[in-house]
Protein backbone atom coordinates (compact mmCIF):
# COMPACT_ATOMS: atom_id res chain seq x y z
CA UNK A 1 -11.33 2.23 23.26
CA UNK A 2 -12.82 1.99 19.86
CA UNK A 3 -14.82 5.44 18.46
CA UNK A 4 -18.01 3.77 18.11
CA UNK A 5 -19.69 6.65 15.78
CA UNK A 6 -16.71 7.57 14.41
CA UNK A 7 -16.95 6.36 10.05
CA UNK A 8 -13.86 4.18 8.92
CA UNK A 9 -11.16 4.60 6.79
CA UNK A 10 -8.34 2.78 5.11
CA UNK A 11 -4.85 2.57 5.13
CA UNK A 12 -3.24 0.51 2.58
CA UNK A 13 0.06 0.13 3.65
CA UNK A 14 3.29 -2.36 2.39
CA UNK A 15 7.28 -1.76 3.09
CA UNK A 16 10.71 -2.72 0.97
CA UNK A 17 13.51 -4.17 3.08
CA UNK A 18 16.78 -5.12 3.23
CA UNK A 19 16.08 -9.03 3.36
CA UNK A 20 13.22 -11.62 4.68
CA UNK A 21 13.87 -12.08 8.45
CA UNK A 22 11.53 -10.35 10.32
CA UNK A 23 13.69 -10.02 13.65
CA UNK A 24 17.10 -8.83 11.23
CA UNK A 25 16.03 -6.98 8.16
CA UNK A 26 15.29 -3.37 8.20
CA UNK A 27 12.60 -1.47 6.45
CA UNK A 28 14.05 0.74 4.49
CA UNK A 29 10.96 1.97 2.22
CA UNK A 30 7.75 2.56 3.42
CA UNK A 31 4.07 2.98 1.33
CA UNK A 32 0.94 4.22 2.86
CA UNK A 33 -2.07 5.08 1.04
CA UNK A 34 -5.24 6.85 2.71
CA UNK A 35 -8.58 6.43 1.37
CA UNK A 36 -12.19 6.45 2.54
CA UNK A 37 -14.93 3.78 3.26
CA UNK A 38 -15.71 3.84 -0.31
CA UNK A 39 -12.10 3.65 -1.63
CA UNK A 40 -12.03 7.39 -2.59
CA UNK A 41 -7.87 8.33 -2.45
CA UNK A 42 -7.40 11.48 0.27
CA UNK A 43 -4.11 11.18 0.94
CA UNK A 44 -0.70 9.00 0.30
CA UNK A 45 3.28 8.52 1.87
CA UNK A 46 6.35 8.02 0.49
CA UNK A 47 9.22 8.06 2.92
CA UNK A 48 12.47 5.80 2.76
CA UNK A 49 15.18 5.99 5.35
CA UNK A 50 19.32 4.98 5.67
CA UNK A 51 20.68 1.42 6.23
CA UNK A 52 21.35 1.01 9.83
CA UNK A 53 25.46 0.82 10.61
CA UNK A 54 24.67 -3.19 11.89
CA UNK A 55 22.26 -4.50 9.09
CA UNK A 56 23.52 -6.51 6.33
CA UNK A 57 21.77 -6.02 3.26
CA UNK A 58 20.52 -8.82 0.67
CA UNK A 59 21.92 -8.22 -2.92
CA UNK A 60 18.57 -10.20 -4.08
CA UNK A 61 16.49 -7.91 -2.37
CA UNK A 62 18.50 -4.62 -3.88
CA UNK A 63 18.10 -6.12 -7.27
CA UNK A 64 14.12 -6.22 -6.55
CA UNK A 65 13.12 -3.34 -5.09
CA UNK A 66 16.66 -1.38 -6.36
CA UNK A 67 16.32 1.14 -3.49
CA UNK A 68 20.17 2.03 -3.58
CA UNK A 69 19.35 5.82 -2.07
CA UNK A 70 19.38 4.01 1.52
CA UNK A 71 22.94 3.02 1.03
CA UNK A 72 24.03 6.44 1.05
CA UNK A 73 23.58 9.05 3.87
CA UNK A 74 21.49 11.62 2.25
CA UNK A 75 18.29 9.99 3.48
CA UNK A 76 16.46 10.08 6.66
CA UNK A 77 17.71 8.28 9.62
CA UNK A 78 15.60 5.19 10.02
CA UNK A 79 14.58 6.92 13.67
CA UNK A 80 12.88 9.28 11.94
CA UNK A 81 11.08 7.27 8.91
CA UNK A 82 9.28 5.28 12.03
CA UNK A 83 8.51 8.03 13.50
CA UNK A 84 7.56 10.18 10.73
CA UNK A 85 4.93 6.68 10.21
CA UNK A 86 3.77 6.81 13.56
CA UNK A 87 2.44 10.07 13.59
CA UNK A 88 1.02 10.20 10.27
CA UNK A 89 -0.63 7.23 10.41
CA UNK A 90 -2.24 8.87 13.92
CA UNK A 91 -3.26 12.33 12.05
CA UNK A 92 -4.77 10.10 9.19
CA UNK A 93 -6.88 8.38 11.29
CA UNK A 94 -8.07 11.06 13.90
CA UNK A 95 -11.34 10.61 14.84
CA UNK A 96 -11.84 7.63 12.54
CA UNK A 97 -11.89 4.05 13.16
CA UNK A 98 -8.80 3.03 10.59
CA UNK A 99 -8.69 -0.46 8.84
CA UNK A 100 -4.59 -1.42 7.95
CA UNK A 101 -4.53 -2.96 4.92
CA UNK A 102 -1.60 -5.27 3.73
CA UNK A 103 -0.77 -7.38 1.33
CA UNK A 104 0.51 -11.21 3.14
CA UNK A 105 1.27 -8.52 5.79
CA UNK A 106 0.22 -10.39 8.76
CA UNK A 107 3.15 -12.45 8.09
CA UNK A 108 5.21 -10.09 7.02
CA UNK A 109 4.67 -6.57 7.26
CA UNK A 110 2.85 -6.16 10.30
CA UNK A 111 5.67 -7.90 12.15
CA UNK A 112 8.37 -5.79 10.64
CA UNK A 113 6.62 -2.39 12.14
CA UNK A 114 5.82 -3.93 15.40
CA UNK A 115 9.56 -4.91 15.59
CA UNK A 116 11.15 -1.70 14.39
CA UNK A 117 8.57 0.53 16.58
CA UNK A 118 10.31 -1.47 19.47
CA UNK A 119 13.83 -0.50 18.40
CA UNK A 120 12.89 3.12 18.00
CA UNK A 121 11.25 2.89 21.78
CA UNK A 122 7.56 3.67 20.15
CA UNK A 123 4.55 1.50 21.01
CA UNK A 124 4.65 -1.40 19.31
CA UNK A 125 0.66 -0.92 18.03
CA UNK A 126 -1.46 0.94 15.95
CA UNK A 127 -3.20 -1.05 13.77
CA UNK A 128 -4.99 -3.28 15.88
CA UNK A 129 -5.64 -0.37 18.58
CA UNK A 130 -7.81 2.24 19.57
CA UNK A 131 -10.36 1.17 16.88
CA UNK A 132 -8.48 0.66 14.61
CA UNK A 133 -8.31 -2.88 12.65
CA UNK A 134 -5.80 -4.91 10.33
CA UNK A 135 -6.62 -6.88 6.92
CA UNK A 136 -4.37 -9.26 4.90
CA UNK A 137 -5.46 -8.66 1.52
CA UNK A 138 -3.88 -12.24 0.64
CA UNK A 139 -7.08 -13.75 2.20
CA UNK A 140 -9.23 -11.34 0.60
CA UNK A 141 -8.07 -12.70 -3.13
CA UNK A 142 -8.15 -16.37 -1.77
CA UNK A 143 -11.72 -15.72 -1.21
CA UNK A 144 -12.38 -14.11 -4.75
CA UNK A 145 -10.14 -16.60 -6.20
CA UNK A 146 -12.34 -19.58 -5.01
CA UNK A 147 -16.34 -18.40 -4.51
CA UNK A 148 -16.65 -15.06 -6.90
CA UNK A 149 -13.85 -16.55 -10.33
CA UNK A 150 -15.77 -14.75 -12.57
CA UNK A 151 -15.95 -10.82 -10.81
CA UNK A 152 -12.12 -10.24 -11.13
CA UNK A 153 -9.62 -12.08 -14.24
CA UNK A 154 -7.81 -15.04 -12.04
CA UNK A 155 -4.01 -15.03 -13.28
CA UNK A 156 -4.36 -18.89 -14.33
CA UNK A 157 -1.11 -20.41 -15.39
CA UNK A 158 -0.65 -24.27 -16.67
CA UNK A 159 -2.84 -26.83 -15.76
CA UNK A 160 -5.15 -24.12 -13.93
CA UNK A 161 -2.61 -23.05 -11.38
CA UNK A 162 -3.62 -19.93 -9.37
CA UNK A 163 -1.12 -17.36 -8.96
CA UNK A 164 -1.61 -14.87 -5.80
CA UNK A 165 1.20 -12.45 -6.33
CA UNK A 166 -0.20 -9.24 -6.29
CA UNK A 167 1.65 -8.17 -9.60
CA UNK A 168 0.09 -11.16 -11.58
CA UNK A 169 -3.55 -10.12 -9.90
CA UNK A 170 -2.79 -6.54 -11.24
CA UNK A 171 -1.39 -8.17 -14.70
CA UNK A 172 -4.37 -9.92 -15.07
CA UNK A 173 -6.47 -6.94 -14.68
CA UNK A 174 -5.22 -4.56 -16.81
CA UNK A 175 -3.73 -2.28 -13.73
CA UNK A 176 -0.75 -0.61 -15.17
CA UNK A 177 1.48 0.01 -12.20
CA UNK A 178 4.91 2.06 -12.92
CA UNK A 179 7.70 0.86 -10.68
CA UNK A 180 6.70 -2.63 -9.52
CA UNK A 181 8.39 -3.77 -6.19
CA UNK A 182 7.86 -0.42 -4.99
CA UNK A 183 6.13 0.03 -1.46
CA UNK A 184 3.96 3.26 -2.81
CA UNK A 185 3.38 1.45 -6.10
CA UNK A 186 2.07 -1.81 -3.92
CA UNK A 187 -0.30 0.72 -2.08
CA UNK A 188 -1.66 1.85 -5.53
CA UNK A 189 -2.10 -1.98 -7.06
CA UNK A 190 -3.87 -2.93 -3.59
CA UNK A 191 -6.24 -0.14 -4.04
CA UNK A 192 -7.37 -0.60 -7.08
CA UNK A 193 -7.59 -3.93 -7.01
CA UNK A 194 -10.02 -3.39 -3.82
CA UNK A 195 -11.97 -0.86 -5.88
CA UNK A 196 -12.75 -3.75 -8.51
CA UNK A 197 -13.98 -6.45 -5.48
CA UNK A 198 -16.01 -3.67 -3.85
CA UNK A 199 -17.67 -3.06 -7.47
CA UNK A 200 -17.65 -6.90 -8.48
CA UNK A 201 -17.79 -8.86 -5.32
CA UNK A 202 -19.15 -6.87 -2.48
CA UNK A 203 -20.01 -9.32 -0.40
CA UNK A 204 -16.33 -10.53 -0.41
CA UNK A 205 -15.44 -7.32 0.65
CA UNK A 206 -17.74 -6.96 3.39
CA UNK A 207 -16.66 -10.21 5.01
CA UNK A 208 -13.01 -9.40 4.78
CA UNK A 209 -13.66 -5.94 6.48
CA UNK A 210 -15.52 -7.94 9.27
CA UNK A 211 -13.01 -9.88 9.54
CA UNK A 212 -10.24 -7.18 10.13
CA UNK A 213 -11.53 -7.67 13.95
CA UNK A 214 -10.88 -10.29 16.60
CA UNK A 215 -14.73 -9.80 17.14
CA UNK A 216 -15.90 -10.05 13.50
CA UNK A 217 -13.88 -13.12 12.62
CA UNK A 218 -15.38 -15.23 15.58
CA UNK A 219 -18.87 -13.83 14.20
CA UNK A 220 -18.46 -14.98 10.69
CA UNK A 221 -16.89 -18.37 12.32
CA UNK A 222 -19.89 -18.40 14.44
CA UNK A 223 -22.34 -17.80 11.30
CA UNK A 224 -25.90 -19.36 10.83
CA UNK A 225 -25.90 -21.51 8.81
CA UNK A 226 -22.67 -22.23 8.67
CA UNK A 227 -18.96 -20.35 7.40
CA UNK A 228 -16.49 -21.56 4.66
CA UNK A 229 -13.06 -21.77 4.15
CA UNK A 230 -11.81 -20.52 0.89
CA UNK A 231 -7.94 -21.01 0.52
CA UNK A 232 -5.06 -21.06 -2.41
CA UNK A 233 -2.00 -23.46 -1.13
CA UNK A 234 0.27 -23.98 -3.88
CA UNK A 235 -1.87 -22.50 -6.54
CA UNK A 236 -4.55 -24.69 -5.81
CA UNK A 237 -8.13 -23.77 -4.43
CA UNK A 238 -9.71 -25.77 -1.39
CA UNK A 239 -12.69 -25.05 0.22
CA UNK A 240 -14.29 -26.15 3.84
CA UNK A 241 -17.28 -25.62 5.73
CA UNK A 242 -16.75 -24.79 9.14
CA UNK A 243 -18.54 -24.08 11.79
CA UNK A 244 -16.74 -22.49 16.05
CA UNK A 245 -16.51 -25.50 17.95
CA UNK A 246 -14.21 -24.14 20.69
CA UNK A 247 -11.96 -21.47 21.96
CA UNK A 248 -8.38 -21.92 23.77
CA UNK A 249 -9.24 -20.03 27.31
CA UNK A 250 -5.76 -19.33 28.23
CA UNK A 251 -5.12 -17.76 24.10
CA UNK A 252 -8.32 -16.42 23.30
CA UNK A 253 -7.00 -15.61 19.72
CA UNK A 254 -7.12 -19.22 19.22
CA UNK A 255 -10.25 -20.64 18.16
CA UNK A 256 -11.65 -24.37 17.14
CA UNK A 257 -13.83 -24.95 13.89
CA UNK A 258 -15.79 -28.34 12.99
CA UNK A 259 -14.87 -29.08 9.22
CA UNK A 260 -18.62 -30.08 8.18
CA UNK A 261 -17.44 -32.62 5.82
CA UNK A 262 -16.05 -35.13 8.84
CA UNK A 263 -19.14 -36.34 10.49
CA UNK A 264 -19.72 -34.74 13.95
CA UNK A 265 -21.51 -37.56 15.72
CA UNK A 266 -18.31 -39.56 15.27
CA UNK A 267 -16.51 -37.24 17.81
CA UNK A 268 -18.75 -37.58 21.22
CA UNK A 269 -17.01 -41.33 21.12
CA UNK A 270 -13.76 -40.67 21.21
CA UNK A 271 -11.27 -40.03 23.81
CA UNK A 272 -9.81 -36.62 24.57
CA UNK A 273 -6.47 -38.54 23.14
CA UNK A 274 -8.18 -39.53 20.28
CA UNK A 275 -9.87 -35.93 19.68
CA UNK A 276 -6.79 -34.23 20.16
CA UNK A 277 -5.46 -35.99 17.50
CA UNK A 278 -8.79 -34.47 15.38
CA UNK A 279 -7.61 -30.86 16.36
CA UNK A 280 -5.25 -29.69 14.20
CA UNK A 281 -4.05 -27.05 11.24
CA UNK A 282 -5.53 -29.11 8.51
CA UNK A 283 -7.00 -32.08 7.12
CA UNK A 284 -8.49 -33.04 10.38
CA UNK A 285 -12.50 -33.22 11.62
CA UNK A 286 -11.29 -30.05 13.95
CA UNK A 287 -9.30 -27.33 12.79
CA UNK A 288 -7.28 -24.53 14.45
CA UNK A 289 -7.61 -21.04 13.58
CA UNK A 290 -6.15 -17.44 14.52
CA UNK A 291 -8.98 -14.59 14.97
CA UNK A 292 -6.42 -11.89 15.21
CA UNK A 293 -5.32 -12.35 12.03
CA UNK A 294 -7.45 -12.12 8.49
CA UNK A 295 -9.16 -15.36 7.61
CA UNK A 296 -10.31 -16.83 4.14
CA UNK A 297 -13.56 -16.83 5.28
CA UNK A 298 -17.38 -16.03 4.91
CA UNK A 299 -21.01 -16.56 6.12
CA UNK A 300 -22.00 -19.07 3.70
CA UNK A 301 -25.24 -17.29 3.05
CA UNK A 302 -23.12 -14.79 1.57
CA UNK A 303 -22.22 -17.10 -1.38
CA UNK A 304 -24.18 -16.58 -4.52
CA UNK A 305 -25.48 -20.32 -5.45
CA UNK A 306 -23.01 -21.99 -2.43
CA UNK A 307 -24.09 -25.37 -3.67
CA UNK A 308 -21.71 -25.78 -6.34
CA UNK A 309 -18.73 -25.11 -3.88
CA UNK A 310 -19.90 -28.28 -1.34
CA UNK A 311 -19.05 -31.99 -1.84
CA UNK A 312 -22.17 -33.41 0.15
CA UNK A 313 -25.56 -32.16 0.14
CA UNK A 314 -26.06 -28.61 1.81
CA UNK A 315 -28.97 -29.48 4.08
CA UNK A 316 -27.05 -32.22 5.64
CA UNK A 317 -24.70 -29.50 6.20
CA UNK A 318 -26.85 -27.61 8.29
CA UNK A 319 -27.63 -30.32 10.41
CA UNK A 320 -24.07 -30.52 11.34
CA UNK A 321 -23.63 -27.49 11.84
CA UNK A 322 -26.17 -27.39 14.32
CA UNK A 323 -25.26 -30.22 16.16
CA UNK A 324 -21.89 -28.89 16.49
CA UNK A 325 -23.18 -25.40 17.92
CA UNK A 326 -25.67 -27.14 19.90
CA UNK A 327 -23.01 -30.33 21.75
CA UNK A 328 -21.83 -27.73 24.84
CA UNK A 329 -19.91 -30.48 25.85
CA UNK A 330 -18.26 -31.50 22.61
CA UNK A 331 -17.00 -27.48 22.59
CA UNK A 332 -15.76 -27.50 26.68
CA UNK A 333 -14.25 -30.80 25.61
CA UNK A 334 -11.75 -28.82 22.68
CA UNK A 335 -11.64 -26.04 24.82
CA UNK A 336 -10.03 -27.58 27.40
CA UNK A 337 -7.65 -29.70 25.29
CA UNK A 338 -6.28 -26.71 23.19
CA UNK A 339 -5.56 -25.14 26.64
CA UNK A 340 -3.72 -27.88 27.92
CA UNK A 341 -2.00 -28.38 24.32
CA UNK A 342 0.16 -25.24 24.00
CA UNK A 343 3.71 -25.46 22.66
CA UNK A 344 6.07 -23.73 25.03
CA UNK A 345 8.98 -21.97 22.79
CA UNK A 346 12.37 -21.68 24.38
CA UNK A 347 13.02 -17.95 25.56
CA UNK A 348 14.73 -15.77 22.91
CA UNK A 349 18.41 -15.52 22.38
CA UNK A 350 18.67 -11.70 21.01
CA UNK A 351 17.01 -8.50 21.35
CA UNK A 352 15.44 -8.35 18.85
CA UNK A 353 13.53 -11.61 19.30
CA UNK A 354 11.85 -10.17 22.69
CA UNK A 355 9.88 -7.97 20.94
CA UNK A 356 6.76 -9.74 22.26
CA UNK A 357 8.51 -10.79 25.43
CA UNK A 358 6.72 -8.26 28.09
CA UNK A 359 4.82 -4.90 27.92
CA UNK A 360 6.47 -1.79 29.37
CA UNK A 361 6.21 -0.37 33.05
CA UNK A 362 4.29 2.73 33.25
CA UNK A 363 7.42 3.81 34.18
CA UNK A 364 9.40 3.22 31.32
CA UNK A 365 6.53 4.39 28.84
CA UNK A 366 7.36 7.85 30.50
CA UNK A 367 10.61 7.36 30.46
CA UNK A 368 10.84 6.86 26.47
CA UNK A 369 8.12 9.81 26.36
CA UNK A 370 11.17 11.91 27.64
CA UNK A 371 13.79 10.33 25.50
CA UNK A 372 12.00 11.48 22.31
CA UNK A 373 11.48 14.98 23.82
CA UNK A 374 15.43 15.66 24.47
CA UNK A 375 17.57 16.98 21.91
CA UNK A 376 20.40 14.22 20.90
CA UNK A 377 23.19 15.58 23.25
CA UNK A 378 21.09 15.15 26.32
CA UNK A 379 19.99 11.71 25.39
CA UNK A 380 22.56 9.92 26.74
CA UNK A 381 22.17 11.03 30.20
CA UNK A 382 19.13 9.57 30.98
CA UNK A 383 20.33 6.44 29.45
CA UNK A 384 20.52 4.62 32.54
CA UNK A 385 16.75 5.80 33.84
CA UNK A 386 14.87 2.17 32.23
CA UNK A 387 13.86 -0.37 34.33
CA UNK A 388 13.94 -2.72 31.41
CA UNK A 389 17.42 -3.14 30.22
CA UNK A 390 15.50 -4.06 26.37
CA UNK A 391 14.76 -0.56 26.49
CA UNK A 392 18.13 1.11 28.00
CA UNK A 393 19.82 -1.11 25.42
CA UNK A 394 17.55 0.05 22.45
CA UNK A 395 18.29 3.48 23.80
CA UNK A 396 21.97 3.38 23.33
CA UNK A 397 21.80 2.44 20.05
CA UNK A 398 19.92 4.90 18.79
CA UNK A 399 21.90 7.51 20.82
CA UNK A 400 25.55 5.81 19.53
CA UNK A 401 24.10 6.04 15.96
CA UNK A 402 22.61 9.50 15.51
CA UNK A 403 25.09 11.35 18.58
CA UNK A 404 28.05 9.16 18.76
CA UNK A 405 29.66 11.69 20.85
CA UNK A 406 27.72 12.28 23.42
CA UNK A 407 28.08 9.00 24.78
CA UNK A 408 30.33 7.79 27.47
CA UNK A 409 33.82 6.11 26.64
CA UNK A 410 31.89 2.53 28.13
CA UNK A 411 28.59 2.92 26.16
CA UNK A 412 30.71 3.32 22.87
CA UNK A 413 32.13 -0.04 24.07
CA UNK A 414 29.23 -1.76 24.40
CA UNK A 415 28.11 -0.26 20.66
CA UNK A 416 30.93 -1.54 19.10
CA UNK A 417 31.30 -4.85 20.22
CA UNK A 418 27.75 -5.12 19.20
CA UNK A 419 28.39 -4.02 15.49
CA UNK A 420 31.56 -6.40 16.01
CA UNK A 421 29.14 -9.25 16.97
CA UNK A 422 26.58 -8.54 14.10
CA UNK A 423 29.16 -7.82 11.29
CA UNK A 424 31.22 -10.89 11.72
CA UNK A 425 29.77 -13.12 14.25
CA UNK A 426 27.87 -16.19 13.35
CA UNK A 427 24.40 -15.79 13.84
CA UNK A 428 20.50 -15.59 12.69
CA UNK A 429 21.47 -12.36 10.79
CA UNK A 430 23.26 -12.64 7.58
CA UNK A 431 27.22 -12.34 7.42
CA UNK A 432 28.90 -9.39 6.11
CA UNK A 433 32.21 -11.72 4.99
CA UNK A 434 29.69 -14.13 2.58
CA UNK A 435 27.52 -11.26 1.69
CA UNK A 436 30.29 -9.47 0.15
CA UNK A 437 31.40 -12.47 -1.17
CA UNK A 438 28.21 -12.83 -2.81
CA UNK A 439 27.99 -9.93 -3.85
CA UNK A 440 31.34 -9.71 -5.80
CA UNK A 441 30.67 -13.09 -7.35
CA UNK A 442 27.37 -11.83 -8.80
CA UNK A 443 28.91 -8.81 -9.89
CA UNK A 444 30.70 -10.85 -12.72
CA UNK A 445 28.55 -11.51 -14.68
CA UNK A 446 26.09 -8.35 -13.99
CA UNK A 447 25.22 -5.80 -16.21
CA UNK A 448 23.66 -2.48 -16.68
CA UNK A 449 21.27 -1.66 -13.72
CA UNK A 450 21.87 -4.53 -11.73
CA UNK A 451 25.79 -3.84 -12.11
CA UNK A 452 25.37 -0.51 -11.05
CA UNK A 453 23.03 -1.21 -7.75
CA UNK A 454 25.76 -4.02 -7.05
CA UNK A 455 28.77 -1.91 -7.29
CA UNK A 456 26.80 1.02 -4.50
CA UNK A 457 25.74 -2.04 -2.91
CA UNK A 458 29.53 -3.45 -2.42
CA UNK A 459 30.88 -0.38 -1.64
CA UNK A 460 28.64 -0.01 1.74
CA UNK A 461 29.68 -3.74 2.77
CA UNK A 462 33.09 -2.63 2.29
CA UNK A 463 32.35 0.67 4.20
CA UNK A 464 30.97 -1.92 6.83
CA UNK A 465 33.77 -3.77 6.97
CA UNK A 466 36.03 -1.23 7.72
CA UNK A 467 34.07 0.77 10.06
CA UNK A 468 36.60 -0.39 13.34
């Protein structure tokens, strides 16, 4: 239940991992920076954690971010860094409707929390719960980039090419950041580059905090006149008017929108084969659209001089949109088709994969509530008290990593014939035989710094290797 009264807050938020799968790399850094509704810094987080015994590390990603303190064991167990997250993020917010902000998070980010809450047997979410609300900052910059150029310095490279890393963003502004590629130094370039589009371009801001909700995206897709579409795809700026033409029934996260520039009176005529072929991702007269996640998108009354951004005349524009909002019809029509359209994804192979694949019995949310309340030693004996085996199997790998002992002769089994299957079986993961391999190879012709963080980082694979 959302705190109606209650002000907001923010909570810019971004992680460093050990590679770019979101169902196989671990977070092993995490950045969190609190502020208020008008930006004002109360509070920040630091915390990093150690590699888990089963997770293969990137040697790209340990040349990025150079986080080589997780490859020891002097850090906190990655048990604890979630956590330690959880419940900060909670005290932060207390009272106070917060708004997670990330940087391409909904991607990326978000997913990696929701996944490694679910190994640690926490709820999987917080930051689109309990009113609290989730923005990708990506979008936010898409919009700047294409409707407000001239309130922020665009990092434009040849031929007018639009960078949107965040470091080039920051570059361009004159925001001197101090150990880039870290996930506290992220939080710091992401909030002060909000602090210059809440000073420059408010209104872009606004929107994009609208559209943190389910609710407030379908409202701004829903907007009178009419909404637009302002996207970057491969450094190049494209814009759309758009106005809701339909809503999946069965996914209510999915959501239709009439691009303005296709004529609408064209569509009554065809048949629902024909418009079906109309409804797609892009470059279509119909487009489809996910309101749970941010959206490069605003009420196009909230565009200073909008005219310059259309290709055909903006009253004729409003007569489409009209028509589209008004034809009942035309909107049961796509309704019904996106329904009856889903793609059906074969069932997941491995654990981690079925993050999404079922909520928890009341049941076993008590049952976890009583796992994290035991001391290690007693863990293991109320191993076998899930319904779900997801969660009894989560379970003993947290207990055979941080209480080895404790565990019965068969559970140990299990464990290691897992680490056996992720170490050197072929699989989604990476391999620990071509990872070393890669890593030795690139240790050649390394020096300095990266020589160093590739030596610690060949010694763990090695460690890894020989753990049986």
């Amino acid at each position: 239940m959302s705190q109606l009264n209650a002000d907001s807050c923010y909570i810019f938020t971004d992680t460093e991992t050990t590679g770019l799968d979101i169902n196989f790399s671990q977070i092993i850094q995490i950045g969190s920076l609190l502020t208020d509704e008008s930006l004002n810094q109360e509070n920040s987080q630091d915390i990093g954690c150690q590699l888990l015994p089963w997770i293969v590390p990137s040697p790209e990603a340990y040349l990025v971010h150079k986080k080589v303190e997780s490859l020891g064991d002097d850090a906190m167990s990655h048990y604890e860094m979630m956590r330690l997250l959880r419940s900060t993020w909670l005290e932060w917010s207390k009272g106070r409707n917060p708004v997670y902000i990330t940087y391409n998070g909904h991607r990326f980010d978000e997913e990696l929390f929701r996944r490694q809450f679910f190994w640690n047997l926490l709820p999987l979410y917080i930051t689109n719960t309990l009113g609290a609300s989730r923005l990708d900052m990506l979008s936010t910059l898409q919009l700047v980039a294409n409707f407000f150029p001239d309130s922020l310095n665009l990092p434009i490279f040849d031929e007018g090419a639009i960078s949107m890393k965040l470091t080039d963003w920051s570059d361009a502004n004159s925001i001197e950041i101090e150990n880039a590629h870290d996930a506290l130094a992220d939080c710091v370039q992401m909030h002060e580059i909000a602090k210059l589009i809440l000073e420059r371009a408010s209104p872009v801001w606004r929107a994009s905090i609208k559209g943190s909700s389910k609710t407030g995206n379908l409202e701004i897709l829903q907007s009178d006149p009419f909404a637009m579409i302002g996207e970057v795809v491969r450094r190049k700026k494209f814009t759309y008017p758009v106005t809701y033409c339909g809503q999946n029934p069965k996914m209510n996260n999915e959501v239709a929108v009439a691009d303005l520039y296709f004529d609408p009176d064209q569509l009554d005529d065809l048949t629902d084969a024909e418009l079906l072929e109309q409804i797609g991702n892009s470059g279509t007269a119909i487009r489809k659209v996910r309101i749970n996640k941010s959206l490069p998108v605003m009420a196009s009354d909230q565009i200073p001089d909008v005219e310059k951004f259309l290709d055909i005349p903006y009253d004729q524009l409003v007569e489409r949109a009209h028509k589209v909002r008004a034809n009942i019809k035309l909107q049961t029509r796509v309704s019904e088709l996106l329904a009856s359209n889903q793609v059906n994804y074969p069932p997941p192979k491995h654990l981690e994969q079925t993050v999404y694949s079922g909520f928890p019995s009341d049941a076993d949310d008590l049952w976890m509530e009583r796992f994290h309340t035991l001391p290690w030693e007693e863990r293991s004996k109320v191993l076998d008290g899930f319904e779900d085996a997801r969660y009894k199997e989560l379970a003993e790998r947290l207990v055979c990593v941080n209480n080895p002992e404790s565990v019965s002769a068969e559970t140990f089994e299990r464990y290691q014939n897992f680490l056996n299957q992720r170490l050197y079986d072929k699989g989604p993961w990476p391999s620990l035989e071509k990872t070393l391999d890669k890593t030795r190879s690139m240790l050649i012709e390394a020096k300095g710094e990266q020589k160093e963080i590739l030596e610690q980082l060949e010694k763990n694979l090695v460690k890894k290797s020989e753990f049986n």
